[in-house]
C-alpha atoms as a PDB file:
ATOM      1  CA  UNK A   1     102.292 100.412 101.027  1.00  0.00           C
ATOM      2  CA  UNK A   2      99.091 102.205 100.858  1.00  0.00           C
ATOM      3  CA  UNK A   3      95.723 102.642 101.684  1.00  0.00           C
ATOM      4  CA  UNK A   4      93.174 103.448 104.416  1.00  0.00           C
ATOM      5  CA  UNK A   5      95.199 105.553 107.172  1.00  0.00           C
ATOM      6  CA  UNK A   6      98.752 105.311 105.714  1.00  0.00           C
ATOM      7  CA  UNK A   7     101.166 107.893 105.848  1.00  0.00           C
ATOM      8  CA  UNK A   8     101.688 108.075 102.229  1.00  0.00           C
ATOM      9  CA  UNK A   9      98.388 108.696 100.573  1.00  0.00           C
ATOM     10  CA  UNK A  10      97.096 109.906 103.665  1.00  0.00           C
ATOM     11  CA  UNK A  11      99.797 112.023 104.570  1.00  0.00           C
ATOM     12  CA  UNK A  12     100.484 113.391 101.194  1.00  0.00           C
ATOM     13  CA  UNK A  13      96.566 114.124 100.803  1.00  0.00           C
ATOM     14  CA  UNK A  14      96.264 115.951 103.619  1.00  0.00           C
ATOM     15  CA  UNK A  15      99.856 118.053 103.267  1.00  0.00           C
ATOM     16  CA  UNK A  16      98.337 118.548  99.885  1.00  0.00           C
ATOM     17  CA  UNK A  17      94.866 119.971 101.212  1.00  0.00           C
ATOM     18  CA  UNK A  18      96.583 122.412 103.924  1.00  0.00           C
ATOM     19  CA  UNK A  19      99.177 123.944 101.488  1.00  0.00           C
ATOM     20  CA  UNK A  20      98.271 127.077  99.456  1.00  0.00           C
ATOM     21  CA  UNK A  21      98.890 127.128  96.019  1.00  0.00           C
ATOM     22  CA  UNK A  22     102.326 125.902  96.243  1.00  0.00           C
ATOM     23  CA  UNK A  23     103.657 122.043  97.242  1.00  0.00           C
ATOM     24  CA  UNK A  24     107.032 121.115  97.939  1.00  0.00           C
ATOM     25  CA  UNK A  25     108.373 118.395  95.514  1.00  0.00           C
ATOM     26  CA  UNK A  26     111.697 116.702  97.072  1.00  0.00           C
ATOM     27  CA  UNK A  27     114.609 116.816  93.890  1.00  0.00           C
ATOM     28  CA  UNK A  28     112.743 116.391  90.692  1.00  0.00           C
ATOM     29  CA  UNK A  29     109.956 114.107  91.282  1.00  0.00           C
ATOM     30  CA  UNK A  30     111.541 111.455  88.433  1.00  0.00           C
ATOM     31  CA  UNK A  31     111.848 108.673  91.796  1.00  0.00           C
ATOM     32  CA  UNK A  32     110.243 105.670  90.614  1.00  0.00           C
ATOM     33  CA  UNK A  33     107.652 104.340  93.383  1.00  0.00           C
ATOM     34  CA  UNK A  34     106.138 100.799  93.231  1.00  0.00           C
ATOM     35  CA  UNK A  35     102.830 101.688  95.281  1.00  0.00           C
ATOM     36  CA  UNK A  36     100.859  98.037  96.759  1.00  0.00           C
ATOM     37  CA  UNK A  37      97.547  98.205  98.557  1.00  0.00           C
ATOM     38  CA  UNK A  38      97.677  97.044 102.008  1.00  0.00           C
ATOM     39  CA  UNK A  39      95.016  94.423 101.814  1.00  0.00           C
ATOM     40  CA  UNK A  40      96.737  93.212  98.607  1.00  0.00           C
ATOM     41  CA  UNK A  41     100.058  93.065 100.457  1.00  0.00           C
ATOM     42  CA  UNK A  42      97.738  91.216 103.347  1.00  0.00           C
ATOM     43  CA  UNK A  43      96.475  88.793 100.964  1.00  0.00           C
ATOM     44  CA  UNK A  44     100.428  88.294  99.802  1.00  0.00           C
ATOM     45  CA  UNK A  45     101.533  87.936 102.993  1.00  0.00           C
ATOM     46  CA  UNK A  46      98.721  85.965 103.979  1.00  0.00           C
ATOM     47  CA  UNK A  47      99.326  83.173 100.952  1.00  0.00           C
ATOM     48  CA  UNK A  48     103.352  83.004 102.302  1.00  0.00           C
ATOM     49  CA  UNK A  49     101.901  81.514 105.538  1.00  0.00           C
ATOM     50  CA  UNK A  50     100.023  78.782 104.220  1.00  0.00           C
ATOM     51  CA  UNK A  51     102.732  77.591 101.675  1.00  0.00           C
ATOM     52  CA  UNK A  52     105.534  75.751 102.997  1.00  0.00           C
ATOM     53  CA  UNK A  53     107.968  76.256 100.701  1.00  0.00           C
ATOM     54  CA  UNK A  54     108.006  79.827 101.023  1.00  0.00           C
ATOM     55  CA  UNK A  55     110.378  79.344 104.112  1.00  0.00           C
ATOM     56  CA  UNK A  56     113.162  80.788 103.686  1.00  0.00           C
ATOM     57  CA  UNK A  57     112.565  82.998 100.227  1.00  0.00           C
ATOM     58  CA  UNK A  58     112.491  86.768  99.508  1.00  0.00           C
ATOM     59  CA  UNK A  59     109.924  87.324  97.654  1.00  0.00           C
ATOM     60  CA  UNK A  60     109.618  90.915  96.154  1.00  0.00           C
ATOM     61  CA  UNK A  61     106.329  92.659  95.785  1.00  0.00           C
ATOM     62  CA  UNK A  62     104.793  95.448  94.876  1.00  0.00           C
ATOM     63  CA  UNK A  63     102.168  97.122  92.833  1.00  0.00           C
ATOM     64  CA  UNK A  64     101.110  96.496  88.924  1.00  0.00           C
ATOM     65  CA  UNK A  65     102.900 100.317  88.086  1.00  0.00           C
ATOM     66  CA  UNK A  66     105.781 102.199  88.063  1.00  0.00           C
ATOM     67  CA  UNK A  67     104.723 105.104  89.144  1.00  0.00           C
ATOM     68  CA  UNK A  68     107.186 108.837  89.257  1.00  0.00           C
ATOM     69  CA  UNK A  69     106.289 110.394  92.708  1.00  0.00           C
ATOM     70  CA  UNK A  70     105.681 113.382  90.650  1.00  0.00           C
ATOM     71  CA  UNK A  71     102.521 111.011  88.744  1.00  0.00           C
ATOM     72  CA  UNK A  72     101.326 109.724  92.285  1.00  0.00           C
ATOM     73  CA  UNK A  73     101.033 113.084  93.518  1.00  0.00           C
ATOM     74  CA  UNK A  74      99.426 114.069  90.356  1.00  0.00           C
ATOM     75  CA  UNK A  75      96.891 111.181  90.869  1.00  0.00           C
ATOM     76  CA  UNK A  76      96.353 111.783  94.372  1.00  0.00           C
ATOM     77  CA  UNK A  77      95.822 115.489  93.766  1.00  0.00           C
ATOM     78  CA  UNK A  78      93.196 114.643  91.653  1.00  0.00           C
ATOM     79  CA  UNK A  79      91.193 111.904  93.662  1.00  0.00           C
ATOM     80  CA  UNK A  80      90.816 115.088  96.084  1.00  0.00           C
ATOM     81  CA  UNK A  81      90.180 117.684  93.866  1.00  0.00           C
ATOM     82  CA  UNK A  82      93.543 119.992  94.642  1.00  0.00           C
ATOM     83  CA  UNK A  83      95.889 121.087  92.163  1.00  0.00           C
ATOM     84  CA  UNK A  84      99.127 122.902  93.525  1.00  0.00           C
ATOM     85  CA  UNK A  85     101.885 124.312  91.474  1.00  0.00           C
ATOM     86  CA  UNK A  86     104.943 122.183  91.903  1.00  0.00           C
ATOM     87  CA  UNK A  87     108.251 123.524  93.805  1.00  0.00           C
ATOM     88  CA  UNK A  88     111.437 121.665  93.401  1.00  0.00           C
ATOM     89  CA  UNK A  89     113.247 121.618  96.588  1.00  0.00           C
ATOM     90  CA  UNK A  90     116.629 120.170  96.602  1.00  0.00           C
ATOM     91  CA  UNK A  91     117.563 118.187  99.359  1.00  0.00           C
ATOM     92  CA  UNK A  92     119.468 120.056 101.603  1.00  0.00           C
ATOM     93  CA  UNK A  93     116.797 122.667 101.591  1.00  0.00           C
ATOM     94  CA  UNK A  94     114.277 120.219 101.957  1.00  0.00           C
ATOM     95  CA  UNK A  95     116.235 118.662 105.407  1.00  0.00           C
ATOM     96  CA  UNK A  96     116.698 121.976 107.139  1.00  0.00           C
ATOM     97  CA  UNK A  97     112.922 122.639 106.826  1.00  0.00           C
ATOM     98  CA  UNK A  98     112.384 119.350 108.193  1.00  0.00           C
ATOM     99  CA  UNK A  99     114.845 119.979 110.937  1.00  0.00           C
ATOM    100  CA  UNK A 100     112.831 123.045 111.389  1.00  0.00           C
ATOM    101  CA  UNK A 101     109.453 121.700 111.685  1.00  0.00           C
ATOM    102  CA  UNK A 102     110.306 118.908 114.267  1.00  0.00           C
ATOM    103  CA  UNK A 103     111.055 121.994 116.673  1.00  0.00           C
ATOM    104  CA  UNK A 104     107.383 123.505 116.286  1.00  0.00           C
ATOM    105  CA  UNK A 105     105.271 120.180 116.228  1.00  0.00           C
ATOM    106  CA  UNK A 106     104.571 117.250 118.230  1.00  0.00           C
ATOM    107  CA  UNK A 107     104.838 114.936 114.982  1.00  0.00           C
ATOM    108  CA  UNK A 108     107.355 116.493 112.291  1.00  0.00           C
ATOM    109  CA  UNK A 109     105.170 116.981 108.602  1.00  0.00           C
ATOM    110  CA  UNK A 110     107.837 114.965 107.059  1.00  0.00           C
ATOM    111  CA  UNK A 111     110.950 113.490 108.530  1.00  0.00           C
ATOM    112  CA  UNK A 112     114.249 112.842 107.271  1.00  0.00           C
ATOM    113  CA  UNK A 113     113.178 109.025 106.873  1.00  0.00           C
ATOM    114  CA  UNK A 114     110.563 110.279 104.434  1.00  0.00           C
ATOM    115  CA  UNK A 115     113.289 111.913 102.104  1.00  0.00           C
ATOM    116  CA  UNK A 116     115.325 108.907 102.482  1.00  0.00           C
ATOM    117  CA  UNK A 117     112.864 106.789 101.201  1.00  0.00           C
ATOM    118  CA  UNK A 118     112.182 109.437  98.464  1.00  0.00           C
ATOM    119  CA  UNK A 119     115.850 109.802  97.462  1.00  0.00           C
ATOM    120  CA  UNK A 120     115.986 106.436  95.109  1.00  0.00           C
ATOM    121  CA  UNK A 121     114.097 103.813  93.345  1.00  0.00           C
ATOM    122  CA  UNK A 122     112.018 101.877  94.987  1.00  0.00           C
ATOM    123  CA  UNK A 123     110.546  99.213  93.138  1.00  0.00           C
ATOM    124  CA  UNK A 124     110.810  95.636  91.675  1.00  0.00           C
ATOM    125  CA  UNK A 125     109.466  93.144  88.700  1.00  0.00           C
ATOM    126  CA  UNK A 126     106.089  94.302  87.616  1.00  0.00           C
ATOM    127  CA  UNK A 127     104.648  90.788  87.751  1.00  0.00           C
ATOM    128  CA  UNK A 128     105.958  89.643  90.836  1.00  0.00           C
ATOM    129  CA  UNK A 129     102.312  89.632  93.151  1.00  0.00           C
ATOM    130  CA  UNK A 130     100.763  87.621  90.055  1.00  0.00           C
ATOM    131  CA  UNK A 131     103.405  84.992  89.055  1.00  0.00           C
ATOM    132  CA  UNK A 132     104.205  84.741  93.047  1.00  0.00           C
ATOM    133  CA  UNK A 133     100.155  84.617  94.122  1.00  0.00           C
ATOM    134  CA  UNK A 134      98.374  84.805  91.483  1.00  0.00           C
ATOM    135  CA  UNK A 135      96.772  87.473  91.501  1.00  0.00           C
ATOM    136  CA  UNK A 136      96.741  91.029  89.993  1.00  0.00           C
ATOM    137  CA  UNK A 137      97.108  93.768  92.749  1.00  0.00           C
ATOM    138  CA  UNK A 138      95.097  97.216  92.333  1.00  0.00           C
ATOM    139  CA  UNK A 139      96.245 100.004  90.842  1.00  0.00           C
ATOM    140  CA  UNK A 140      97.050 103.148  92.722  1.00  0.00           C
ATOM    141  CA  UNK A 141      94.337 105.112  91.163  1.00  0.00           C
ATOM    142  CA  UNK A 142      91.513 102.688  90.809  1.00  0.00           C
ATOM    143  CA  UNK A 143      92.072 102.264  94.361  1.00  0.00           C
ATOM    144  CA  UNK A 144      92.189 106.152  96.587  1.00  0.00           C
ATOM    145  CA  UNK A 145      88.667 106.452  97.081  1.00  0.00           C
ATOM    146  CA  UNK A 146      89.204 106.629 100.887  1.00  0.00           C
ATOM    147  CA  UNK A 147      90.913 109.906 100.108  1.00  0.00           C
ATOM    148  CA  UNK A 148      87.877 112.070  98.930  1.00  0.00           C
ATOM    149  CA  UNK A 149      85.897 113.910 101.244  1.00  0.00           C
ATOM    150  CA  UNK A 150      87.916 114.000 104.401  1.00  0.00           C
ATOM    151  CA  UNK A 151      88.169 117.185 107.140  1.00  0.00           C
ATOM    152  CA  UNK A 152      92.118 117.442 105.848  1.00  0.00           C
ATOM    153  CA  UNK A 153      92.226 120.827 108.181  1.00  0.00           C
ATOM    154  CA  UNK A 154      91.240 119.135 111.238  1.00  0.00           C
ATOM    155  CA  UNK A 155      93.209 115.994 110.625  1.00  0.00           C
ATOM    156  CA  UNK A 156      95.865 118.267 110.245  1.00  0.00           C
ATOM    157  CA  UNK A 157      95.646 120.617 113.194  1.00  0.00           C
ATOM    158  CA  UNK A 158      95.152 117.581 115.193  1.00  0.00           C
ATOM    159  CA  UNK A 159      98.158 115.614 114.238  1.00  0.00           C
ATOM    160  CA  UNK A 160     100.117 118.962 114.876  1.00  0.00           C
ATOM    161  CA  UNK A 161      99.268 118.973 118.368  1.00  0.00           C
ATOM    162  CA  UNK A 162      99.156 115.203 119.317  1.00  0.00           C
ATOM    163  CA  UNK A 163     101.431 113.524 116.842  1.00  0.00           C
END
């Protein structure tokens, strides 16, 4: 789920803006990522209440894409204007940083959750939201414009120090 205030786009944006020349990339980016806008997961969610014979389903959703995490960070670099060179971290590396970083900062940059959630597939049916709602979601990059022209460094610094 993303949009306004996440701590995906957000998150990554920001991590993006604050690190020089160089981002960390968990494994080899190839996890497939099924991004849905909040207020399209609202509306979704939204349309379950009012139908009564949604009681009781699973119903999967998620965005109109399959997107690598190594394409949404390419997307999101360029809705704010920041290209990094790319650094494959394995995971083990990638956890003992982690590990490291929750020593130094009242909310950890990324947590072990994070890599968990980065360490498979997580998506479904491409036209689940429309044959389910009827309705075609946004797509990831039609929809970051809440990204551009945000004080990353501050956001940053203050997140460090109040979590």
């Amino acid at each position: 789920v993303y949009g306004p205030g996440d701590d995906f786009t957000t998150h990554l944006a920001m991590l993006i803006k604050v690190t020089p020349f160089i981002f960390p990339v968990l494994g080899d980016g190839r996890t497939r990522l099924q991004p849905i806008h909040v207020e399209d997961l609202a509306r979704c969610i939204e349309a379950t209440l009012r139908d009564p014979t949604t009681v009781g389903q699973v119903i999967p959703l998620g965005g109109p894409q399959h997107l690598t995490y190594e394409e949404a960070l390419t997307t999101i670099m360029r809705v704010i204007g920041s290209r990094r060179v790319r650094l494959h971290v394995r995971r083990p590396l990638m956890q003992r940083w982690v590990e490291l970083t929750r020593k130094f900062f009242a909310r950890p940059l990324v947590t072990l959750a994070d890599l968990d959630l980065l360490a498979m597939d997580n998506i479904t049916d491409l036209v689940s939201v429309p044959r389910h709602f009827k309705f075609e979601p946004r797509r990831f990059a039609d929809s970051l414009d809440y990204l551009r022209g945000q004080p990353w460094r501050r956001l940053f610094w203050r997140l460090l120090r109040t979590g």
